[in-house]
N, C-alpha and C. Protein backbone atom coordinates (compact mmCIF):
# COMPACT_ATOMS: atom_id res chain seq x y z
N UNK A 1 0.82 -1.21 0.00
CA UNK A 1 0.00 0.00 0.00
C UNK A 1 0.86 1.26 0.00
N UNK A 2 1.98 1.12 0.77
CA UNK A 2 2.78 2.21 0.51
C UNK A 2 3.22 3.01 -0.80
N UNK A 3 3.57 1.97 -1.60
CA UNK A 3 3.72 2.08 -2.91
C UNK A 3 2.91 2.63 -3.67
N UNK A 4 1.57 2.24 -3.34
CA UNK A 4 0.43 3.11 -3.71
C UNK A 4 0.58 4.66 -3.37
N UNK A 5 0.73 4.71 -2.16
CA UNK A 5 1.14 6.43 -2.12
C UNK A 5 1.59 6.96 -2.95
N UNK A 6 3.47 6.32 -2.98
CA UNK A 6 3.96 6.86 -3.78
C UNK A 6 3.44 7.02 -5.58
N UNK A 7 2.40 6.71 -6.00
CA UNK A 7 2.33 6.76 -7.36
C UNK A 7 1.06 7.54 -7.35
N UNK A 8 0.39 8.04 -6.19
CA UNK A 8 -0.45 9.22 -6.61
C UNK A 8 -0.29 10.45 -5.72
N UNK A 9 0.73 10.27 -5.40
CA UNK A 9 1.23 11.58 -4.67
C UNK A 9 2.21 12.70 -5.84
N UNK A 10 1.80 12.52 -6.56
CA UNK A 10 2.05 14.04 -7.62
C UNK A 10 1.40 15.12 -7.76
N UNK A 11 2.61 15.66 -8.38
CA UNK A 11 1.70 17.06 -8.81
C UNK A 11 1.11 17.50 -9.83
N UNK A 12 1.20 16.13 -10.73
CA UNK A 12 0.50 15.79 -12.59
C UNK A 12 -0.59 15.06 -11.86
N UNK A 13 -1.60 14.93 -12.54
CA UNK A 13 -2.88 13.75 -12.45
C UNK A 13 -2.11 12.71 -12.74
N UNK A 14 -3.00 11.52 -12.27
CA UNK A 14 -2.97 10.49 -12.53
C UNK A 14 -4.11 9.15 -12.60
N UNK A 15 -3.80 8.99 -13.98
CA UNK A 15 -5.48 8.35 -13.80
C UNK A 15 -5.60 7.01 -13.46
N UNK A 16 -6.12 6.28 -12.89
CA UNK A 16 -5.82 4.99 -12.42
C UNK A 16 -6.74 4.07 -13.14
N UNK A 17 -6.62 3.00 -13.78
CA UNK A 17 -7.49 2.26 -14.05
C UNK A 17 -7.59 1.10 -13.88
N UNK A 18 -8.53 0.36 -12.90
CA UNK A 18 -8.60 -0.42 -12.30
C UNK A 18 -9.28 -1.72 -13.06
N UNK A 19 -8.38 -2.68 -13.57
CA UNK A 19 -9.13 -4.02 -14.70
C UNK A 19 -9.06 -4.79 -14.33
N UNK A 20 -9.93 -6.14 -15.29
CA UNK A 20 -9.24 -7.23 -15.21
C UNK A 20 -9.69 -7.70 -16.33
N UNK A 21 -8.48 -8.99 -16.79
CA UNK A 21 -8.07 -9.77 -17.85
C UNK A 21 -9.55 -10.07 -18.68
N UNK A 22 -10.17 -10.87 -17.60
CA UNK A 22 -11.43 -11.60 -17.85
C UNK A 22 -12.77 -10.40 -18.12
N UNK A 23 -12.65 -8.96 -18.25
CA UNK A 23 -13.68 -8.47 -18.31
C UNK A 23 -13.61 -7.71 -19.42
N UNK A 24 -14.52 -7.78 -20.62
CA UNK A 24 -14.55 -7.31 -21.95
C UNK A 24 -14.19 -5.55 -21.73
N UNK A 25 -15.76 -5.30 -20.95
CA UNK A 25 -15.40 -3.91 -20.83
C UNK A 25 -13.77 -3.55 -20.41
N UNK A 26 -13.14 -3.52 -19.86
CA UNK A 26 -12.20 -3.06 -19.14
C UNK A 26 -10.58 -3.23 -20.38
N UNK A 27 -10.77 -4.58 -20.84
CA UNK A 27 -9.75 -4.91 -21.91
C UNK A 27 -10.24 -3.68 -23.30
N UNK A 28 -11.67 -3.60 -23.44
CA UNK A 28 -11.44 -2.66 -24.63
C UNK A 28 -11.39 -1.14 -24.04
N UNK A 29 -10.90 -0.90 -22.99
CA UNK A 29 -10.14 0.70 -22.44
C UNK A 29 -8.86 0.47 -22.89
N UNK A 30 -8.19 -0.52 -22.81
CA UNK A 30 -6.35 -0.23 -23.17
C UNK A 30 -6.49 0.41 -24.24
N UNK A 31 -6.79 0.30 -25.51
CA UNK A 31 -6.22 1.35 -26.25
C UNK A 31 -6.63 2.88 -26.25
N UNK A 32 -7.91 2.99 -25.94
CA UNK A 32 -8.18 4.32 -25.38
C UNK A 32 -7.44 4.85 -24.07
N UNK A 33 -6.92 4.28 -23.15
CA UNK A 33 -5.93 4.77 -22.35
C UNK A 33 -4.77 5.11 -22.82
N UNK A 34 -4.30 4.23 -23.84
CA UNK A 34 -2.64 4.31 -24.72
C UNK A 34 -3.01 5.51 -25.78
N UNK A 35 -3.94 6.20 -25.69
CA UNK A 35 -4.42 7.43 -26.36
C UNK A 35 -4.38 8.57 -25.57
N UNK A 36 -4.76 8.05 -24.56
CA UNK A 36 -5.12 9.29 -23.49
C UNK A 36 -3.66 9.39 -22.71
N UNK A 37 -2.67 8.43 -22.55
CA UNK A 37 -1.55 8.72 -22.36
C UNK A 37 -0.57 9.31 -23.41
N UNK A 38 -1.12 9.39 -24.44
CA UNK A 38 0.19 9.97 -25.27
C UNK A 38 -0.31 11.19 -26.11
N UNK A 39 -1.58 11.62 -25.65
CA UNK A 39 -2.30 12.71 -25.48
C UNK A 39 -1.98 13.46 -24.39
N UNK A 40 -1.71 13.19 -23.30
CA UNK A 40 -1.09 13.77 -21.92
C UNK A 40 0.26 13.55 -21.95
N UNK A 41 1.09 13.00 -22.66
CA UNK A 41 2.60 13.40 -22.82
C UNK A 41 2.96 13.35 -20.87
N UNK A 42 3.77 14.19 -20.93
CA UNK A 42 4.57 14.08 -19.34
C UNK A 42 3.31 15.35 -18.49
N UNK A 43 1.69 15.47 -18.76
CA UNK A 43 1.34 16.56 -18.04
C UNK A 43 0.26 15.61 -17.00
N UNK A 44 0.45 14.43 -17.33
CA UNK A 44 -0.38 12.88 -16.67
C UNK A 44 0.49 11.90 -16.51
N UNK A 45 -0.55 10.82 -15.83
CA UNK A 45 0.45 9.60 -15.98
C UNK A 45 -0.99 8.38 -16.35
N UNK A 46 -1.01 7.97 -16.62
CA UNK A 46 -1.88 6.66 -16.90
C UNK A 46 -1.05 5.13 -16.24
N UNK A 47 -2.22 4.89 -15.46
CA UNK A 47 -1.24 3.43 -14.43
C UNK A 47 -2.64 2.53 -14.24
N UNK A 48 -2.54 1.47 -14.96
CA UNK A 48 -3.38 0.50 -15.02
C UNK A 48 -3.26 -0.37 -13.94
N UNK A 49 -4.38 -1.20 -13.72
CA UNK A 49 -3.85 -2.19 -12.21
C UNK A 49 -5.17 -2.85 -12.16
N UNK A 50 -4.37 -4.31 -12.01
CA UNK A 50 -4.89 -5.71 -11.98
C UNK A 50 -6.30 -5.46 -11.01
N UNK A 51 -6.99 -6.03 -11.12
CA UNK A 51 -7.85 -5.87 -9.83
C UNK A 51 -7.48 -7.40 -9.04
N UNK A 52 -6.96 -8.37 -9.97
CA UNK A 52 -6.83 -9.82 -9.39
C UNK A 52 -5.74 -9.62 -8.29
N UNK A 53 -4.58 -8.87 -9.25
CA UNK A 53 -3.19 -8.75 -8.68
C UNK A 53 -3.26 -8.22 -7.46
N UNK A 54 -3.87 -7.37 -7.11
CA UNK A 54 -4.50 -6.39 -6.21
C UNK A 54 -5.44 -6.20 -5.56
N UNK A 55 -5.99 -7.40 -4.54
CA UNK A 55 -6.81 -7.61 -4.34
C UNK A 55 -6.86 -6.40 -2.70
N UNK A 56 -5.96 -6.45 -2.30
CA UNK A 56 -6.17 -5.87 -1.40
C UNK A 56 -6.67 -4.31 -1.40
N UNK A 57 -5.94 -3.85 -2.52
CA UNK A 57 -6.15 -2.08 -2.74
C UNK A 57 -7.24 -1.83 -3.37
N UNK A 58 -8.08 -2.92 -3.83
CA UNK A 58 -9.38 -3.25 -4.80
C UNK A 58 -10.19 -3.02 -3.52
N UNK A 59 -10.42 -4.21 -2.73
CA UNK A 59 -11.03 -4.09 -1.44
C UNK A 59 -10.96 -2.78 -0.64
N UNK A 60 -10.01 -2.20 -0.67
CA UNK A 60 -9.67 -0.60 -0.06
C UNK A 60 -10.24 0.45 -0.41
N UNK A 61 -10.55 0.63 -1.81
CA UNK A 61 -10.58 1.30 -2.65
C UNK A 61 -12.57 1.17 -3.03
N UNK A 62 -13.15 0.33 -2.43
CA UNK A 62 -14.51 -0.06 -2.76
C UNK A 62 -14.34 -0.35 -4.51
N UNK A 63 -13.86 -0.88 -5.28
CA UNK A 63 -13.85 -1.16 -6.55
C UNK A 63 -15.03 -2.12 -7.09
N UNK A 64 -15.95 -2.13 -7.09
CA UNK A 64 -16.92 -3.19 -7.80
C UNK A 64 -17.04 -3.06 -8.89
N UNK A 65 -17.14 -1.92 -9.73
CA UNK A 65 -17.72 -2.15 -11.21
C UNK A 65 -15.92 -2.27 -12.21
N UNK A 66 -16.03 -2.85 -13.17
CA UNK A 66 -15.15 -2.55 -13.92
C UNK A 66 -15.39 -2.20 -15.59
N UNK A 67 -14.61 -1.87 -16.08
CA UNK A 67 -13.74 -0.68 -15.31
C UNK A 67 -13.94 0.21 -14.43
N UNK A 68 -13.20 0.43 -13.26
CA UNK A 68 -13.39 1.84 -12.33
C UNK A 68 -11.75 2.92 -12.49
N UNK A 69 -12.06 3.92 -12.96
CA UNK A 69 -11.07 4.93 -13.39
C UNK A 69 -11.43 6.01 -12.07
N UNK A 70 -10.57 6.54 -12.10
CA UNK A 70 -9.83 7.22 -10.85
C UNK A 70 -8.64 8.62 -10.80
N UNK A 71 -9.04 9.51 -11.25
CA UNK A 71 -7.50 10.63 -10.84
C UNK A 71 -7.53 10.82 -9.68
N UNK A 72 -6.28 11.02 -9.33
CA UNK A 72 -5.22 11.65 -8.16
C UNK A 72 -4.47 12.85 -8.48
N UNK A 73 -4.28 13.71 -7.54
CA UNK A 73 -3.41 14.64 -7.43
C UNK A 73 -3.44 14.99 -6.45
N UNK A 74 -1.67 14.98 -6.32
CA UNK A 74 -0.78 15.20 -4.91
C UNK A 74 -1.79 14.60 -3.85
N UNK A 75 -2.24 13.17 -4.26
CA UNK A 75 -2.59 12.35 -2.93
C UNK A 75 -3.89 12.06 -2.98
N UNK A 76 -4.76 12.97 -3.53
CA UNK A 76 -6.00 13.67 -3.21
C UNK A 76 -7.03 12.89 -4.45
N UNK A 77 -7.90 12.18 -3.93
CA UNK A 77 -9.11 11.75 -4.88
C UNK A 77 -9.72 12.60 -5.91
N UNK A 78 -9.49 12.92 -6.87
CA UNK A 78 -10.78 14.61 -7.41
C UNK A 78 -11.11 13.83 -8.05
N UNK A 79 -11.34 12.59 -8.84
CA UNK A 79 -12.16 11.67 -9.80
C UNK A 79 -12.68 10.53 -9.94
N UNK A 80 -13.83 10.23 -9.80
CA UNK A 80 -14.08 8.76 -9.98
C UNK A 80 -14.96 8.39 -10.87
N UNK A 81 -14.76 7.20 -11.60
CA UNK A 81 -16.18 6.99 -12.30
C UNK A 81 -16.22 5.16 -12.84
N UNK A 82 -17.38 4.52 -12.90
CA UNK A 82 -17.29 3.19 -13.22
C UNK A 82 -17.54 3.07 -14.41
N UNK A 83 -17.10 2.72 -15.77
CA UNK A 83 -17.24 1.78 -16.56
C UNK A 83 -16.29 2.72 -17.76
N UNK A 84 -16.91 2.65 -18.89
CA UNK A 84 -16.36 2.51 -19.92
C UNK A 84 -15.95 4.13 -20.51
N UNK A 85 -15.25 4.72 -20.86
CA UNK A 85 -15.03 6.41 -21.09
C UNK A 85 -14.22 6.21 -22.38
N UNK A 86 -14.31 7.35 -23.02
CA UNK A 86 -13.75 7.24 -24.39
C UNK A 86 -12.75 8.55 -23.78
N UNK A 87 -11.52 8.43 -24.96
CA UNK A 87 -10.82 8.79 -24.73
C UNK A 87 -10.73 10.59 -24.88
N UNK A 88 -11.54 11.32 -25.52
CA UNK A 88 -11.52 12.57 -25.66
C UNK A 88 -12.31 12.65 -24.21
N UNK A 89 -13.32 11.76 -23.62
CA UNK A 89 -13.68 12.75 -22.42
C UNK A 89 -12.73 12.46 -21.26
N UNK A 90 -11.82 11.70 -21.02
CA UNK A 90 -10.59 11.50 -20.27
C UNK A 90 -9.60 12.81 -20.20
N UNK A 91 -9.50 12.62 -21.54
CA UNK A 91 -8.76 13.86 -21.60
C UNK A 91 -8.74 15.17 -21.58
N UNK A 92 -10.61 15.48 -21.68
CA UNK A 92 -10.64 16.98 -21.06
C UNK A 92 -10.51 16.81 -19.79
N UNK A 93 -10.92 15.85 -19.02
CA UNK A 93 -11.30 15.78 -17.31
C UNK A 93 -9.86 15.92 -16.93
N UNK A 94 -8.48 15.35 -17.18
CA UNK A 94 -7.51 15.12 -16.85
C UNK A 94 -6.84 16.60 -17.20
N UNK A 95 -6.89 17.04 -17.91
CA UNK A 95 -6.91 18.45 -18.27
C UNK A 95 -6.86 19.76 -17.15
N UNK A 96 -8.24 19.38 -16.52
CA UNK A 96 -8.23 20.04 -15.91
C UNK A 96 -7.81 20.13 -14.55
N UNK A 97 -6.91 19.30 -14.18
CA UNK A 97 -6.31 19.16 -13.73
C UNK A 97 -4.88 19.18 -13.12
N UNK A 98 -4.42 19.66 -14.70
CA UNK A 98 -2.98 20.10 -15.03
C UNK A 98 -2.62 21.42 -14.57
């Protein structure tokens, strides 16, 4: 969990997206995330995460629906939302954030 700190304790957003292997929705976000990260260049970070791998920060985190996406900055929750987002509305939300 510590580790977790460290990766949303910035001062860029960071959007978290919380998957798994086995769930359609969530597998067809990777490439709209690999959009929305190279659309945000170094002013974001995009950090995907297992929900299997991670069961504990899943449980922490109340995660039920998937996909569940998530920004951070410098620590701080400002975003949540469950399921499926295309990549232009990611990227105004993350935006504003910068």
């Amino acid at each position: 969990m510590s580790k977790f700190g460290e990766l949303i304790d910035l001062e860029i957003p960071v959007l978290l997206d919380f998957y798994a292997d086995w769930n359609e929705q969530s597998t067809s976000m990777h490439p709209v995330l690999r959009d929305v990260a190279s659309a945000l260049g170094n002013k974001g970070k995009v950090i995907k995460i297992d929900v299997d791998k991670n069961k504990e920060l899943s449980q922490a985190l109340r995660i039920k629906g998937l996909p569940t996406l998530m920004i951070y900055k410098k620590g701080e929750m400002v975003w949540r939302q469950s399921g499926e987002q295309d990549a232009n509305t990611l990227i105004g939300i993350l935006n504003e954030y910068t």
